[in-house]
C-alpha atoms as a PDB file:
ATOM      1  CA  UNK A   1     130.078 139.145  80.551  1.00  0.00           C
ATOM      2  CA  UNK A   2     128.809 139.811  77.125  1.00  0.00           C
ATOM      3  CA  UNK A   3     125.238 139.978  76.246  1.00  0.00           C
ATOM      4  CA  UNK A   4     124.207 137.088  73.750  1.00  0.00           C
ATOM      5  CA  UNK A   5     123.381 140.052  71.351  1.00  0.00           C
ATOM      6  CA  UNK A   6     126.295 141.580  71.486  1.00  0.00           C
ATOM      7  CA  UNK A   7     128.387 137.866  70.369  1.00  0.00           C
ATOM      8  CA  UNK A   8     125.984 137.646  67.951  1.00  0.00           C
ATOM      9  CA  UNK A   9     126.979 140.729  66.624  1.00  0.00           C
ATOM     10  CA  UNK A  10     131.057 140.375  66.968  1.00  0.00           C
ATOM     11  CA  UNK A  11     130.447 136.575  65.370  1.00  0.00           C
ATOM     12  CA  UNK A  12     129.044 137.998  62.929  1.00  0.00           C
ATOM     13  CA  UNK A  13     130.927 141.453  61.713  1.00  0.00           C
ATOM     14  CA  UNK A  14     134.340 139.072  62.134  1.00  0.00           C
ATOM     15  CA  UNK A  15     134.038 135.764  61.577  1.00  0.00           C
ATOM     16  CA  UNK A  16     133.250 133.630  58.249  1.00  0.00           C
ATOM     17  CA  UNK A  17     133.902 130.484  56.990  1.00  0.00           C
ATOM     18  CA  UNK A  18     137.203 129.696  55.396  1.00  0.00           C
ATOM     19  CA  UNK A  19     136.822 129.621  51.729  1.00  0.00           C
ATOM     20  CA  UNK A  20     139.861 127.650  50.462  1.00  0.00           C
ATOM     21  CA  UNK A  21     138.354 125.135  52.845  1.00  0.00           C
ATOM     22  CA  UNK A  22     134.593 125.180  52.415  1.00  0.00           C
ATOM     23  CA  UNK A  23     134.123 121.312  53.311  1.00  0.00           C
ATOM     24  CA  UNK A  24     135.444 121.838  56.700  1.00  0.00           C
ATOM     25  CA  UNK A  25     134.634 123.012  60.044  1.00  0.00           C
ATOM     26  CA  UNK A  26     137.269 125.729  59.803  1.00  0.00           C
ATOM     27  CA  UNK A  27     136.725 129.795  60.090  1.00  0.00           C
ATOM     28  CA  UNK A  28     138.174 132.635  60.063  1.00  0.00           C
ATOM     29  CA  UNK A  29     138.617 135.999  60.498  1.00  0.00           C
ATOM     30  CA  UNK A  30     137.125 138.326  57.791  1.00  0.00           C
ATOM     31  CA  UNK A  31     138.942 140.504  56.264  1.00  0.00           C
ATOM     32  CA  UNK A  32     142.418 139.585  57.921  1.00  0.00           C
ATOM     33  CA  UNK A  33     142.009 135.631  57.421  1.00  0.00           C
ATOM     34  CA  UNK A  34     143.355 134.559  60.406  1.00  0.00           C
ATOM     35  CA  UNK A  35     142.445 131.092  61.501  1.00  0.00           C
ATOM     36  CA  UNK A  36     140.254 131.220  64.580  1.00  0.00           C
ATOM     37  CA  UNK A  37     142.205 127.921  65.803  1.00  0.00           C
ATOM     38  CA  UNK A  38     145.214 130.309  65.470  1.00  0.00           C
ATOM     39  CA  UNK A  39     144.078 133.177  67.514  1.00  0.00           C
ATOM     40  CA  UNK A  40     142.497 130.696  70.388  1.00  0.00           C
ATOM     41  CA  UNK A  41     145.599 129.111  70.224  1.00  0.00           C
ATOM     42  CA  UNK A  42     147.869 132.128  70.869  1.00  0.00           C
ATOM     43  CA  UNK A  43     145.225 133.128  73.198  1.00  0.00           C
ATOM     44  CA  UNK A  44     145.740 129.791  75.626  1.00  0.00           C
ATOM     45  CA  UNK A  45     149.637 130.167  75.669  1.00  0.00           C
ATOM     46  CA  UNK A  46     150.040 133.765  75.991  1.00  0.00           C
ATOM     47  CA  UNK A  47     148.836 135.824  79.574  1.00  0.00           C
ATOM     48  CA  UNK A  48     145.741 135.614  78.218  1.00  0.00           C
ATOM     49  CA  UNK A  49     145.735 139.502  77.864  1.00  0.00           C
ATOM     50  CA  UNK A  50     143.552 139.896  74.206  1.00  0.00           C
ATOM     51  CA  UNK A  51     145.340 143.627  73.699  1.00  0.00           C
ATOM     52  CA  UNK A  52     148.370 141.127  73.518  1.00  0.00           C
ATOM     53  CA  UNK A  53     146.953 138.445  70.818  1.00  0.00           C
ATOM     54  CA  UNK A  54     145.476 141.320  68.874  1.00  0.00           C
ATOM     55  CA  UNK A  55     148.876 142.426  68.404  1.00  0.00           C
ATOM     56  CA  UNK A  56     150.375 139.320  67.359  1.00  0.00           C
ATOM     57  CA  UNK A  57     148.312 139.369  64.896  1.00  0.00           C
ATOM     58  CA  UNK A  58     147.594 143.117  64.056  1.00  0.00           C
ATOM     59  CA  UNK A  59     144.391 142.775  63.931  1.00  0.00           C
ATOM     60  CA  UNK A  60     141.365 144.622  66.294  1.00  0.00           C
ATOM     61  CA  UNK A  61     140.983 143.735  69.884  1.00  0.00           C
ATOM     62  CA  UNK A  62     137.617 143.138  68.666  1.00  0.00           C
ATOM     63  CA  UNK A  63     138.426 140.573  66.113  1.00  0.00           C
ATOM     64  CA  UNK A  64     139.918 138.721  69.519  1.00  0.00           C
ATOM     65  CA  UNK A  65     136.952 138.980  71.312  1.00  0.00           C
ATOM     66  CA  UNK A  66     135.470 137.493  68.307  1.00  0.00           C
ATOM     67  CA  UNK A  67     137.227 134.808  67.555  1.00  0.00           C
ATOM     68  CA  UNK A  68     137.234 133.639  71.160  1.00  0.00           C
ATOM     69  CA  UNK A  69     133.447 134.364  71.672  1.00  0.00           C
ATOM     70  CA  UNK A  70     133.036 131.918  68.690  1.00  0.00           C
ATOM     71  CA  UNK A  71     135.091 129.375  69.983  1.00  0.00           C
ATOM     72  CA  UNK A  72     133.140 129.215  73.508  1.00  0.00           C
ATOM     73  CA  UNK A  73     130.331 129.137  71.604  1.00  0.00           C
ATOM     74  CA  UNK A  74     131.438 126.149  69.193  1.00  0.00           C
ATOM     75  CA  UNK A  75     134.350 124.351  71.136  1.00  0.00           C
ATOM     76  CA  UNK A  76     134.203 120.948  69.492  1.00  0.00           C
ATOM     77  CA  UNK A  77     134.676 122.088  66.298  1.00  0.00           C
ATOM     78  CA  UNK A  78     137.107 124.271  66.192  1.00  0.00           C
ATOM     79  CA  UNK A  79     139.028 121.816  68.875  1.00  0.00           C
ATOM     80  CA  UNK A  80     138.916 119.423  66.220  1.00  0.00           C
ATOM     81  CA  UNK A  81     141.301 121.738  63.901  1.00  0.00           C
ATOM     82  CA  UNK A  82     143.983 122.875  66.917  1.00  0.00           C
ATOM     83  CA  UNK A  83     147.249 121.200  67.373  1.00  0.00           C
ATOM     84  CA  UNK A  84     147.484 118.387  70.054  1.00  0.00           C
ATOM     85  CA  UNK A  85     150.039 120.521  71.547  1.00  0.00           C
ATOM     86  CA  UNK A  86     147.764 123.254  72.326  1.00  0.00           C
END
């Protein structure tokens, strides 16, 4: 289990707010600007293995962590922006 520190840091050395869409609830990875929606969603349909989604997306295994720590942290939103399907 992660310390609340250490989120805090991996929310904040990854993640940022979109800024083609700066009205919306809807973030990103920095530097690679991958949705957050997208990696979560890979995340649920895949073994769940983050090496795996980090991959699929060449990007760090820490950028995963990231992106997933933020979405526990801020569910409704960014279950707002996934597909129905997901």
């Amino acid at each position: 289990m992660q310390t609340q520190s250490r989120s805090d840091a991996l929310v904040a050395a990854y993640i940022e707010q979109n800024p083609n869409h700066p009205d919306k609830d809807e973030v990103r990875l920095k530097t690679y600007g991958v949705s957050v929606w997208a990696i979560v969603g890979y995340w649920k349909t895949s073994t769940g293995d983050l090496a795996d989604v980090a991959a699929g997306y060449d990007v760090p295994v820490e950028a995963v962590e990231a992106a997933l720590t933020y979405y526990h942290l801020t569910t409704a939103p960014v279950k707002s922006l996934m597909p129905a399907s997901t």
